[in-house]
Structures are given as structure tokens and as C-alpha cells.
N, C-alpha and C. Protein backbone atom coordinates (compact mmCIF):
# COMPACT_ATOMS: atom_id res chain seq x y z
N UNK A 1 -5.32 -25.87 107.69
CA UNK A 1 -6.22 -25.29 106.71
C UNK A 1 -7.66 -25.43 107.18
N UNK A 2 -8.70 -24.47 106.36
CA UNK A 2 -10.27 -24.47 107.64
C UNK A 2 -10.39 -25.39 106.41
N UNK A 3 -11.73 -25.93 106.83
CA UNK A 3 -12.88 -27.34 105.89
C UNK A 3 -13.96 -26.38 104.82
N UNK A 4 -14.37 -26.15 104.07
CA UNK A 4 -14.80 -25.64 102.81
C UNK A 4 -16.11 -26.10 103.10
N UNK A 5 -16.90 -25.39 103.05
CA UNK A 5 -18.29 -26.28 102.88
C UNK A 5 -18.62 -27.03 102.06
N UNK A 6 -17.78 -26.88 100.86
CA UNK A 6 -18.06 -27.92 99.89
C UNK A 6 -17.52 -29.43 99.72
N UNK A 7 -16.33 -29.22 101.10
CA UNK A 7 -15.57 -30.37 101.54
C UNK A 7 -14.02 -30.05 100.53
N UNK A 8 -14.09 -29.02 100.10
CA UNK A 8 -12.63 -28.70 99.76
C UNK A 8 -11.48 -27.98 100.64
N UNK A 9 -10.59 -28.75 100.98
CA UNK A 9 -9.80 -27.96 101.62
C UNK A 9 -9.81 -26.62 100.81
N UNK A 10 -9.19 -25.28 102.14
CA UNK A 10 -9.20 -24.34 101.71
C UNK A 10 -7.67 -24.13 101.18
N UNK A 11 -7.87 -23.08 99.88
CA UNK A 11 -6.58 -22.34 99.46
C UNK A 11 -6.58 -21.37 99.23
N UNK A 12 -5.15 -20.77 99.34
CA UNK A 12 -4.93 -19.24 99.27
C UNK A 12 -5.54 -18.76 97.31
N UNK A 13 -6.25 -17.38 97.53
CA UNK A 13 -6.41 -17.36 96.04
C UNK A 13 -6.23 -16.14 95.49
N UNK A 14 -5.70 -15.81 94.75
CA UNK A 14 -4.84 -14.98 94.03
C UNK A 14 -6.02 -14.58 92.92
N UNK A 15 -6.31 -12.97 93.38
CA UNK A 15 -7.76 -12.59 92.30
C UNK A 15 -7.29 -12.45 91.39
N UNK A 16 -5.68 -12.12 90.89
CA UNK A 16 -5.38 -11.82 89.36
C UNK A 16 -4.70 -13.94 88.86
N UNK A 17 -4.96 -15.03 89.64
CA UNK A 17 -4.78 -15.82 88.86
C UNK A 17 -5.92 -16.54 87.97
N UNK A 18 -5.38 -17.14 87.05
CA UNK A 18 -6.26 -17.60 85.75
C UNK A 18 -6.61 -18.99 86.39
N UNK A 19 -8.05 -19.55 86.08
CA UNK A 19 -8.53 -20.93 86.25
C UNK A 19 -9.50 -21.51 85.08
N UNK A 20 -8.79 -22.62 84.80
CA UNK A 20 -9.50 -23.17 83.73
C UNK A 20 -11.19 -23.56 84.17
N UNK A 21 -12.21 -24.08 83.53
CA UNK A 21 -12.99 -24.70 84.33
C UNK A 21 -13.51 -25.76 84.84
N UNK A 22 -12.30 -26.64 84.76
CA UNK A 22 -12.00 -28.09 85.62
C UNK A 22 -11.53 -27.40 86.95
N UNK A 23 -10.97 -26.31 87.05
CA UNK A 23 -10.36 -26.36 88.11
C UNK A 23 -11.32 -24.94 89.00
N UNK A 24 -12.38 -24.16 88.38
CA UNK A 24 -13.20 -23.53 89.22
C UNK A 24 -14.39 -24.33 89.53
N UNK A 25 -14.77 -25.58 89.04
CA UNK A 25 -15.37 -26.89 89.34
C UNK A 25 -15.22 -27.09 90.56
N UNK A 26 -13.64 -27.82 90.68
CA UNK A 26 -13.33 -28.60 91.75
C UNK A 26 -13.04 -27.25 93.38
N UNK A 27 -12.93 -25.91 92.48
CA UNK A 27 -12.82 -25.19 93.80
C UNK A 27 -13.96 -24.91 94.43
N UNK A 28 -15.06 -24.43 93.46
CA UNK A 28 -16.18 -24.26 93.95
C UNK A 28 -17.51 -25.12 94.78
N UNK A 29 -16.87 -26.65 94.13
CA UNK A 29 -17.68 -27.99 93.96
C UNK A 29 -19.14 -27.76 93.31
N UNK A 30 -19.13 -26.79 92.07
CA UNK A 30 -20.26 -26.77 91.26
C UNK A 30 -20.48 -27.46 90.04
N UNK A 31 -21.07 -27.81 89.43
CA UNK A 31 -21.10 -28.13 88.20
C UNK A 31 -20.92 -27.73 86.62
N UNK A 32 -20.88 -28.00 85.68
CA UNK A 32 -20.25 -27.96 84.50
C UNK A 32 -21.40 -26.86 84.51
N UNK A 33 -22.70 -27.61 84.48
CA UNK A 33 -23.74 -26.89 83.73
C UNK A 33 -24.67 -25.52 84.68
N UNK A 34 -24.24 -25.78 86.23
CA UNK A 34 -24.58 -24.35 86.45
C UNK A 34 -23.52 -23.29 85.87
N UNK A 35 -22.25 -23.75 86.10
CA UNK A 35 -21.37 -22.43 85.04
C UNK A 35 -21.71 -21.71 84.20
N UNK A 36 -22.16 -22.74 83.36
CA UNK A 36 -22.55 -22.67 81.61
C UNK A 36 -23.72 -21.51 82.21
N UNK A 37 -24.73 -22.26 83.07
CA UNK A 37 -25.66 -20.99 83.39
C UNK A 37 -25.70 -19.90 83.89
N UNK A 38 -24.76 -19.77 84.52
CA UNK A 38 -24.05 -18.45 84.90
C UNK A 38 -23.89 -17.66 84.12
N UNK A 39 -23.02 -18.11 83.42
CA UNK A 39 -22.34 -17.35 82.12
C UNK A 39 -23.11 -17.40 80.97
N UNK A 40 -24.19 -17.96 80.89
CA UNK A 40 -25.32 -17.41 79.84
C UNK A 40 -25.82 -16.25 80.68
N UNK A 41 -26.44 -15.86 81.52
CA UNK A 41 -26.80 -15.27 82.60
C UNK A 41 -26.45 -13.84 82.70
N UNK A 42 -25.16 -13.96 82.19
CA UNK A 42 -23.86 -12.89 82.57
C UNK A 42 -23.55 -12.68 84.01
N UNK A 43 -23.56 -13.21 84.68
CA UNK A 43 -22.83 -13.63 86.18
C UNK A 43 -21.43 -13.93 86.09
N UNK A 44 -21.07 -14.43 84.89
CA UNK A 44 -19.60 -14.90 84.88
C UNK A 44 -19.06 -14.44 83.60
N UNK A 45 -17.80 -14.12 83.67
CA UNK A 45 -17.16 -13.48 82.09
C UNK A 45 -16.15 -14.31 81.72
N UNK A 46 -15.97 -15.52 81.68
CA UNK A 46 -14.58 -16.00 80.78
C UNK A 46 -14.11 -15.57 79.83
N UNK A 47 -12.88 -15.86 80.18
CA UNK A 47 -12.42 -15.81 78.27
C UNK A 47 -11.76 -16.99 77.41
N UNK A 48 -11.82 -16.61 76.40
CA UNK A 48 -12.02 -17.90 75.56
C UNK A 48 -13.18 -17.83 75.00
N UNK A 49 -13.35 -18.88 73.63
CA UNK A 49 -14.81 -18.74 72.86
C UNK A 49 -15.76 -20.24 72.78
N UNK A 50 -14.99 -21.24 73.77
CA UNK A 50 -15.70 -22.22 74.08
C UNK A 50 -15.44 -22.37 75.37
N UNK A 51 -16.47 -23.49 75.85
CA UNK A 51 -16.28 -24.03 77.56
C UNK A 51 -14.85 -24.55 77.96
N UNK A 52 -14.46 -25.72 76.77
CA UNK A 52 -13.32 -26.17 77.45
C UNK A 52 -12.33 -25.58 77.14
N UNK A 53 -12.49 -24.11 76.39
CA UNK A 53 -11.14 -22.99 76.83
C UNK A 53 -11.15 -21.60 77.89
N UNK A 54 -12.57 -21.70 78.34
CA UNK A 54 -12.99 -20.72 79.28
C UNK A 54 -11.78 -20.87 80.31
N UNK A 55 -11.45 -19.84 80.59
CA UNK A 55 -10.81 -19.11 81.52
C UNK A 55 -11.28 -18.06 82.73
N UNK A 56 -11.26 -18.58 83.81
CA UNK A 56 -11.79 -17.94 84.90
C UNK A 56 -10.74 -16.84 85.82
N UNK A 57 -11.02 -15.36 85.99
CA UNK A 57 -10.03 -14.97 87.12
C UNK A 57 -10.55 -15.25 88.39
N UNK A 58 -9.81 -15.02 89.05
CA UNK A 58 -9.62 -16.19 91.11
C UNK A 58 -10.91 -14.88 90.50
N UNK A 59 -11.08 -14.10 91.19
CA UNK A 59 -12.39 -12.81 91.73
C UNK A 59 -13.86 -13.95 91.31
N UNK A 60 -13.82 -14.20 90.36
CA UNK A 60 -15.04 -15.01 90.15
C UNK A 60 -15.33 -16.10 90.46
N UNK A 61 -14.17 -17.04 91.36
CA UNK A 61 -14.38 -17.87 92.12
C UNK A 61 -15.39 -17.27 93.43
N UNK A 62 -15.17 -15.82 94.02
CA UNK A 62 -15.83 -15.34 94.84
C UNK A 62 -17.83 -15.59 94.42
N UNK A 63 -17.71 -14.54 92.84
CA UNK A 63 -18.70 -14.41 92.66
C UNK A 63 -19.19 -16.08 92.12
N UNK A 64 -18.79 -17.15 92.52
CA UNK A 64 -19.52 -18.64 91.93
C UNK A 64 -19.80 -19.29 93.48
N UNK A 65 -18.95 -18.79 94.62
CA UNK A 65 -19.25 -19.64 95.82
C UNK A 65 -20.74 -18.29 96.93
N UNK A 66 -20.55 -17.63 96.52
CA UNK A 66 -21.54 -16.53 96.86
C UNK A 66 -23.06 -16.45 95.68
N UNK A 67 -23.07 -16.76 94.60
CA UNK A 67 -23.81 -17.14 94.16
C UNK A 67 -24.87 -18.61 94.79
N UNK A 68 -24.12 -19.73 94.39
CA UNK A 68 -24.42 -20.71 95.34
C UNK A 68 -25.28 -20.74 96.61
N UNK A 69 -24.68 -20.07 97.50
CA UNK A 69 -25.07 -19.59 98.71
C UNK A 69 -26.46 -18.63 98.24
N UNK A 70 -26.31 -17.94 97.76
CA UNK A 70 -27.69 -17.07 97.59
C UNK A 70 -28.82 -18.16 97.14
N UNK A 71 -28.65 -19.03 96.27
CA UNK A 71 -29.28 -19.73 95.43
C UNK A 71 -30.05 -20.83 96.49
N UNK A 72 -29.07 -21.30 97.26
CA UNK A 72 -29.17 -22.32 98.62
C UNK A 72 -29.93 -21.55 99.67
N UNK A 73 -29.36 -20.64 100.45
CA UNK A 73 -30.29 -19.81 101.59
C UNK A 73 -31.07 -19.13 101.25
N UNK A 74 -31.54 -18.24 99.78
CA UNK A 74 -32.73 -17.37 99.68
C UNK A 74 -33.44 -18.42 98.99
N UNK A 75 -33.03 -19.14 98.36
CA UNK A 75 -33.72 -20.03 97.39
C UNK A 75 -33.94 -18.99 96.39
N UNK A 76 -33.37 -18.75 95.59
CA UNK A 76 -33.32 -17.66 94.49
C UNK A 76 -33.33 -18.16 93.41
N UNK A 77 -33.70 -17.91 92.33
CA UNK A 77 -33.92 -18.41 91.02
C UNK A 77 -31.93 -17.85 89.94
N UNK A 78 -32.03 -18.30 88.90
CA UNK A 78 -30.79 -17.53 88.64
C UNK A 78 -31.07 -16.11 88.23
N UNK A 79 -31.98 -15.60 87.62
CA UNK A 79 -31.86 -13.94 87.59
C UNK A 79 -31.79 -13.41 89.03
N UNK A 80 -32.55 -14.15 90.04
CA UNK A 80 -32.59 -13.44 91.07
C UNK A 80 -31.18 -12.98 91.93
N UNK A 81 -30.88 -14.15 91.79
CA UNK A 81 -29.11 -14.50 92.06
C UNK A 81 -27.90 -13.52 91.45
N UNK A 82 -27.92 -13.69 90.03
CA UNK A 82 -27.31 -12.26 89.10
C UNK A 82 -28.00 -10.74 89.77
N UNK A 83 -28.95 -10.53 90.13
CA UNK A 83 -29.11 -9.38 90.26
C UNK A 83 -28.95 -8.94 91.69
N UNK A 84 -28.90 -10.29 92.74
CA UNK A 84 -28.54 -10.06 94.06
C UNK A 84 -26.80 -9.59 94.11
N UNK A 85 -26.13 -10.51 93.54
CA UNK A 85 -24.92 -10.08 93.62
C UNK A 85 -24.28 -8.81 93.01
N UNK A 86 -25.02 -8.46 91.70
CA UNK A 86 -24.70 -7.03 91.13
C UNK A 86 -25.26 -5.99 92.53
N UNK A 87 -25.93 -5.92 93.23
CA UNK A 87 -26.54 -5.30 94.43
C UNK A 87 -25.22 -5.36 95.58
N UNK A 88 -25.24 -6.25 95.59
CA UNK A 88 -24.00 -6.76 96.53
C UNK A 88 -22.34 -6.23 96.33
N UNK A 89 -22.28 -6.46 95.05
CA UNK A 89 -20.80 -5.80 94.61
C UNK A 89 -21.09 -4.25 94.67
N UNK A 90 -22.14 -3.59 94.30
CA UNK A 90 -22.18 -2.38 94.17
C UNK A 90 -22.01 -1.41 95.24
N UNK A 91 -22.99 -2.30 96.89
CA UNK A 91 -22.53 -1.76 98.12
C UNK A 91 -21.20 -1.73 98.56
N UNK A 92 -20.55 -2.78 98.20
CA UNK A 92 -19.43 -2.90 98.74
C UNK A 92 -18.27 -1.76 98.11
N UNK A 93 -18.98 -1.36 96.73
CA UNK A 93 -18.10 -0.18 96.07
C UNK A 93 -18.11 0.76 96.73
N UNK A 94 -19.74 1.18 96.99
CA UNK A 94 -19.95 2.55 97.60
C UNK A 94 -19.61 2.28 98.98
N UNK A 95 -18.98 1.13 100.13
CA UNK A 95 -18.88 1.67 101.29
C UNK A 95 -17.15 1.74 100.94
N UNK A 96 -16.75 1.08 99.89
CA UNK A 96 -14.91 1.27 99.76
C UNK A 96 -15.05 2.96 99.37
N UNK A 97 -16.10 3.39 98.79
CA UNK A 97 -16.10 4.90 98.21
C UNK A 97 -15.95 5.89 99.67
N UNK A 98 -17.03 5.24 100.25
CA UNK A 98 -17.01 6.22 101.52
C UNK A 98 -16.20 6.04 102.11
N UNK A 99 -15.42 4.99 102.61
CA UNK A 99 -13.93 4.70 102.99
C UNK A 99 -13.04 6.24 103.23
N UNK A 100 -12.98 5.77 101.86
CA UNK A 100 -11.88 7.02 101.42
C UNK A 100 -12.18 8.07 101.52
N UNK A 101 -13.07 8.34 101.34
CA UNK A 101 -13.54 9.88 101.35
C UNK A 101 -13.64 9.91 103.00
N UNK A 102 -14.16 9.06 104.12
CA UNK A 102 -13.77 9.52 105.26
C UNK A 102 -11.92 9.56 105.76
N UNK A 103 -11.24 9.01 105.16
CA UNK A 103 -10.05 9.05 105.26
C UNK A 103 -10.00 10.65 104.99
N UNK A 104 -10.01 11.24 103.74
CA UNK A 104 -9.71 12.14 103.03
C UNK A 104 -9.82 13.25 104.03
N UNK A 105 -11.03 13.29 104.65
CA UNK A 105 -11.55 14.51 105.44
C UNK A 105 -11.13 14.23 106.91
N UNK A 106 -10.07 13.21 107.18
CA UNK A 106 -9.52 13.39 108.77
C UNK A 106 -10.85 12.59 109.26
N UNK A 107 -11.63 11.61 109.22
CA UNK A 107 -11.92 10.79 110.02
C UNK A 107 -13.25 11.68 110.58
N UNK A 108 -13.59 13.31 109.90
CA UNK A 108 -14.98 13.61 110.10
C UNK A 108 -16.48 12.37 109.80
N UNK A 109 -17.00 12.91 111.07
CA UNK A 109 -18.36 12.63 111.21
C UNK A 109 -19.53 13.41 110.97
N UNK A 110 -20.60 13.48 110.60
CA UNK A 110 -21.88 13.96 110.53
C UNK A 110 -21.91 14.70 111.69
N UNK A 111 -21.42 14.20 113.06
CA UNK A 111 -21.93 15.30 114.88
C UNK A 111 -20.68 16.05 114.51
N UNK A 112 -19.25 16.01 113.54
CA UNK A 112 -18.81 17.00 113.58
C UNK A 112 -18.77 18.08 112.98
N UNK A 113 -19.68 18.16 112.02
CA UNK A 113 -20.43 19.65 111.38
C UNK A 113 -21.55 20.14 112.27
């Protein structure tokens, strides 16, 4: 298994499984109360109508260890952070968009018009 930067071994993660938030804690190695700030934030969507029934899907383990990282290397504030990653997910839509659409058209290029 690789070493985690957070010193967690790594595990396989399943974006449609459910995590309480004792256990996106210990995956992420973040704290109770940046969560909480997250998810005031809207960075994070649990469900459930309190903390200790929040429910996390694996996908937002992505968006809590990539947060972090933004927060650590840009030194970003938390709006800055929420609005980096909404930026971030959005490219990644539009290059899965263009994906396909170059699939669609046989693998055309721009020099082949």
C-alpha cells in the first residue's frame, strides 16, 4: 500500500460508499471543526440533520483531501478554497465533455478541417 501524506495508509475508495464523520476524519486526517467549516461553506453536502449523523459519500473524501492541499500550498482562505475547487470540478467536466465529443467525431482535430 503507498504512505498518505497524512500518514494514513492508503485505501481503495468506493465514490458511491457512505462515511460517517469519524471515519472521513481519520481518512482525511482533518478535523471535526474544519468539516463543520466546510460544510457551513457549502464545500461539503452530508446528509443527516446533525454532525454526529452526517453522512459523507467516498467523492467528497476527494473534495476534503484536495481542499486541504489548496488551503496548505496556495495558502487560501476557505471561500477561496470553495471557489477554487468549484473551478476545478468544472474543468474537469468540460475536458470529460470534450472527451466525448472528440470520440464522437472519429478522433477529428482542428488541422483536420
Amino acid at each position: 500500500m503507498t504512505q498518505q501524506p497524512n500518514g494514513l495508509e492508503g485505501e481503495l475508495l468506493d465514490e458511491q460508499r457512505a462515511l460517517a464523520l469519524n471515519e472521513l476524519l481519520r481518512v482525511c486526517g482533518v478535523s471535526a471543526e474544519q468539516v463543520r467549516a466546510m460544510v457551513a461553506e457549502g464545500m461539503l453536502h452530508p446528509r443527516g440533520d446533525a454532525p454526529e449523523r452526517w453522512i459523507f459519500r467516498g467523492v467528497e473524501v476527494v473534495r476534503v483531501r484536495r481542499a486541504v492541499r489548496l488551503q496548505r500550498d496556495l495558502e487560501l482562505n476557505l471561500p477561496g478554497t470553495a471557489l477554487a475547487l468549484d473551478l476545478i470540478e468544472e474543468i474537469q467536466q468540460l475536458r470529460c465533455r470534450v472527451h466525448r465529443l472528440e470520440q464522437q467525431l472519429g478522433g477529428w482535430t482542428d488541422a483536420d478541417v
